[in-house]
Protein backbone atom coordinates (compact mmCIF):
# COMPACT_ATOMS: atom_id res chain seq x y z
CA UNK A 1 0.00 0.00 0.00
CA UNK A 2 1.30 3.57 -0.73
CA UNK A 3 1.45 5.98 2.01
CA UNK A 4 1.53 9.76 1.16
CA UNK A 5 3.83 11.49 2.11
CA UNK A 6 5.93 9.09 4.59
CA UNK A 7 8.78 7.36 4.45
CA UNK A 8 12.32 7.65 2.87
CA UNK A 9 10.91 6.77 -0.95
CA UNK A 10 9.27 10.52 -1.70
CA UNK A 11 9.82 12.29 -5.21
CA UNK A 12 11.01 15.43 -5.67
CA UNK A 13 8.04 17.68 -5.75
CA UNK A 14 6.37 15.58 -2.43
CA UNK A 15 9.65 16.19 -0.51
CA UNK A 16 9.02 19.98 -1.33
CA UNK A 17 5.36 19.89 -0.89
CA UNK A 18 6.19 18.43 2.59
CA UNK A 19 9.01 20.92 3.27
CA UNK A 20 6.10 23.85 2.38
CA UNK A 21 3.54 22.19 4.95
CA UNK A 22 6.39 21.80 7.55
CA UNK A 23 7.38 25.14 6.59
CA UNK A 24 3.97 26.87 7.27
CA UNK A 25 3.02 24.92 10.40
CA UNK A 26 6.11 25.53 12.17
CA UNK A 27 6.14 29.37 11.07
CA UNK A 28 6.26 31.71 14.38
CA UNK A 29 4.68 34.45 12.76
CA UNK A 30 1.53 34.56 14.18
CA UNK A 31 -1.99 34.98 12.47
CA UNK A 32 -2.30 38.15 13.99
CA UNK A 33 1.00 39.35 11.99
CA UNK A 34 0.00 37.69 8.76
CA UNK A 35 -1.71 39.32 5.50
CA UNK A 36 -3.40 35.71 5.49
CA UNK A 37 -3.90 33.05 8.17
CA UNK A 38 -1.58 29.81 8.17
CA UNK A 39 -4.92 28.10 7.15
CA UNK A 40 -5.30 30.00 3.86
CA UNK A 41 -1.68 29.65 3.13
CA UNK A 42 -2.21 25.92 3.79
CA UNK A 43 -5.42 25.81 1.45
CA UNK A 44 -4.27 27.63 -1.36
CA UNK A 45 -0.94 25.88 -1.71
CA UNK A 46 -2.55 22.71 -1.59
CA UNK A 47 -5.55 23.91 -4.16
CA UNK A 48 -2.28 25.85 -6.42
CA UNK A 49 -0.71 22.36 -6.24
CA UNK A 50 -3.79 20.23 -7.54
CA UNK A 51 -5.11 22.53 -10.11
CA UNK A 52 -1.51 23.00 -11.22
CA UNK A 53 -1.32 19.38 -11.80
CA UNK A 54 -4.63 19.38 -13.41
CA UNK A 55 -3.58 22.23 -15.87
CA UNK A 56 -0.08 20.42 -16.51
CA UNK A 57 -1.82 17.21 -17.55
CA UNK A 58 -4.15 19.03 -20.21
CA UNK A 59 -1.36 21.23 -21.23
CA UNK A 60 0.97 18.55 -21.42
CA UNK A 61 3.74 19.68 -19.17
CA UNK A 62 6.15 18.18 -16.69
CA UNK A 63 3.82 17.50 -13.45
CA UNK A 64 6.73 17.53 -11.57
CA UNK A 65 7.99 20.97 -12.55
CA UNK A 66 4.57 22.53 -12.12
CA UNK A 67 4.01 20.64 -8.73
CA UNK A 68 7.00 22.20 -7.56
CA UNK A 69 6.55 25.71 -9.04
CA UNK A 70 2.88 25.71 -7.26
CA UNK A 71 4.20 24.35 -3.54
CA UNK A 72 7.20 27.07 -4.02
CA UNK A 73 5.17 30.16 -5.23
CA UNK A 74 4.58 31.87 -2.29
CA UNK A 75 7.40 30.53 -0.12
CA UNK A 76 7.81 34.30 1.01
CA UNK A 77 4.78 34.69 2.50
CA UNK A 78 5.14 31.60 4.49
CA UNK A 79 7.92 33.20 6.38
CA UNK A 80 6.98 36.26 6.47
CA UNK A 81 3.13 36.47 6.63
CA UNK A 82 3.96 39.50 4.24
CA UNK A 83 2.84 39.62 0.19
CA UNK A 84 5.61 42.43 -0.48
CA UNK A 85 7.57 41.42 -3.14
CA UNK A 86 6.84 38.36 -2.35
CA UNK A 87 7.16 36.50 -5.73
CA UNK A 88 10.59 38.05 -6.59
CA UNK A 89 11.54 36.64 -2.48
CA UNK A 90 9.73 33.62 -3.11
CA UNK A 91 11.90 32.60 -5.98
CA UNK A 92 15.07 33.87 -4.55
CA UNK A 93 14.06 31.55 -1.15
CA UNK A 94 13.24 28.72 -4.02
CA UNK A 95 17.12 28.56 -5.14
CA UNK A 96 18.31 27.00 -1.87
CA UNK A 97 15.49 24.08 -1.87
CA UNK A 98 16.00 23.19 -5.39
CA UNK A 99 19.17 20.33 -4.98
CA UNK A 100 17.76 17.61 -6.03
CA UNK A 101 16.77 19.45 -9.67
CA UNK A 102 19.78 20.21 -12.55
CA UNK A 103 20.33 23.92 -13.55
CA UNK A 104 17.67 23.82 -16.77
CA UNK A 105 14.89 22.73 -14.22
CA UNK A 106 16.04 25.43 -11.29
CA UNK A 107 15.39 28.39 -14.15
CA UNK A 108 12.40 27.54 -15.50
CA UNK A 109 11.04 26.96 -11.78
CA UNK A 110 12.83 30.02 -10.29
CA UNK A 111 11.77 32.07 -13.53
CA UNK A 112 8.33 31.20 -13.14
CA UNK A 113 8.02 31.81 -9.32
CA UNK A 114 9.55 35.03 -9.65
CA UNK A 115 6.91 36.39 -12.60
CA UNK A 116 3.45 35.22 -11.77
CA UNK A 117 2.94 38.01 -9.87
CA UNK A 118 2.20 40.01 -12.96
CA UNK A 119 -0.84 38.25 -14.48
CA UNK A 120 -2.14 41.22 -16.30
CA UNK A 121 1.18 40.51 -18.50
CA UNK A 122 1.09 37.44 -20.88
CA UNK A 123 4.12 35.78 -21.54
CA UNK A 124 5.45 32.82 -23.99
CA UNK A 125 7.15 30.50 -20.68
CA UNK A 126 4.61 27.80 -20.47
CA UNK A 127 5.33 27.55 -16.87
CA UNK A 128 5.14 30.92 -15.96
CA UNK A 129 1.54 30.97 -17.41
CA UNK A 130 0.47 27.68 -15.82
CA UNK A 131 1.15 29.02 -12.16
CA UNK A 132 -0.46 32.81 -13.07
CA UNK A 133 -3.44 30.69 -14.28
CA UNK A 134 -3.69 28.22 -11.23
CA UNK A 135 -3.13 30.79 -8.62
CA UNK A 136 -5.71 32.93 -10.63
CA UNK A 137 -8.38 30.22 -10.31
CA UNK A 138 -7.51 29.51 -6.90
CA UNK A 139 -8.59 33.11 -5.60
CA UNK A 140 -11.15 33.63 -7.75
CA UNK A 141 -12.93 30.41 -6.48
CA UNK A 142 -12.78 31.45 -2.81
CA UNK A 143 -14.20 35.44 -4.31
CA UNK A 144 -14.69 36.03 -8.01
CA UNK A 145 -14.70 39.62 -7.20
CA UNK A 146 -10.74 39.55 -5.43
CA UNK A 147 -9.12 40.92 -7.97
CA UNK A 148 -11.99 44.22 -8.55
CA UNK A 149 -11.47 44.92 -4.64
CA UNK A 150 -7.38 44.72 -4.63
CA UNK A 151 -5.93 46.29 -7.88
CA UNK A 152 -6.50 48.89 -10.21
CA UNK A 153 -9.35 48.46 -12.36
CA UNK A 154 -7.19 48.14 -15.22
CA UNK A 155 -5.31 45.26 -14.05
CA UNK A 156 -8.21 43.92 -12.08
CA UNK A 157 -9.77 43.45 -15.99
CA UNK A 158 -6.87 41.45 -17.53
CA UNK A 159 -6.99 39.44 -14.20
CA UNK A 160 -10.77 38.61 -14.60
CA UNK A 161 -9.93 37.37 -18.30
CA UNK A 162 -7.35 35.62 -17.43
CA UNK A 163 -9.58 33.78 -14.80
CA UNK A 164 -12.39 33.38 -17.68
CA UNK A 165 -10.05 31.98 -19.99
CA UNK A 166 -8.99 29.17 -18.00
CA UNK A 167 -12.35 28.31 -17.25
CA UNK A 168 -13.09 28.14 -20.42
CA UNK A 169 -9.78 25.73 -20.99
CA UNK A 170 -11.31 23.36 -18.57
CA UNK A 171 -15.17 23.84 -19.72
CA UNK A 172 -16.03 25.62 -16.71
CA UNK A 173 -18.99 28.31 -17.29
C-alpha cells in the first residue's frame, strides 16, 4: 500500500510539498501578523498544487515541474506572513530548496516563481503561465470579485480574463 507522504521513498516535488507544509506549520509568525492566516496559506498551496497538476496534464507539461513551481510560489509569505515582493523573495528563497533538480529545471522553476505576480502581462514561458493561471483560479474560487477589490481596475480586468479563460480551458462556465 502507498502511504503519502511518509517514508524515505518521496519524489522530488512531495519532498518539497512536505518541506512547504512543515514550513507553514512551524512558522512563528503569528496569524495576527500575517496578510493571510496559516490556514489559507495551507489551502491555497494545496488547491495551487492540484489545479496545477490538473492544468499540466491538459497542457501537457512536466507534473513535476509545475508541482513544484505551485508548492514554491509563495514561499515568502510563508515566512513572512507579508505579500511584499513576495514572488521576486519567493523565488530567490526557491534557489536553496531546489538540490535535487539540474540547472535547466532550477530556471524555468525560479523564472516562473519570480513572474506570476504580474498576471495582467502574458508571456510565452509555459510555466510561468500555468502558475499565473492556477493561482488565478484559486482566488477567484474562494471570491470572483478579489481581484476588482485589490488592484487597479485596469489590471483587475486582464486578471478577470485571465480567470475566464482558464475556465473556459477546462469547460467551466
Amino acid at each position: 500500500m502507498y502511504h503519502h507522504f511518509k517514508g524515505d521513498n518521496l519524489s522530488r516535488s512531495e519532498k518539497i510539498e512536505q518541506l512547504v507544509v512543515n514550513r507553514i506549520l512551524s512558522s512563528k509568525v503569528s496569524d495576527e501578523n500575517r496578510e493571510e492566516s496559516k490556514t489559507f496559506e495551507l489551502k491555497h498551496i494545496n488547491s495551487c498544487i492540484q489545479i496545477t497538476r490538473l492544468l499540466a496534464m491538459k497542457r501537457n507539461l512536466d507534473r513535476d515541474l509545475a508541482t513544484t513551481i505551485a508548492a514554491l510560489h509563495n514561499l515568502a509569505v510563508l515566512d513572512t506572513g507579508s505579500y511584499k515582493e513576495h514572488a521576486i523573495k519567493s523565488g530567490e528563497l526557491a534557489k536553496e530548496l531546489l538540490t535535487d533538480y539540474n540547472d535547466e529545471e532550477k530556471e524555468i522553476i525560479i523564472n516562473a516563481i519570480k513572474s506570476y505576480s504580474d498576471k495582467q502581462i502574458y508571456s510565452e514561458d509555459v510555466y510561468t503561465e500555468l502558475i499565473k493561471d492556477a493561482d488565478t483560479l484559486d482566488c477567484c474560487l474562494y471570491d470572483e470579485t478579489v481581484y476588482n477589490k485589490e488592484k487597479p481596475p485596469e489590471i483587475a480586468k486582464e486578471y478577470m480574463k485571465r480567470f475566464a479563460n482558464v475556465k473556459k480551458e477546462l469547460g467551466i462556465e
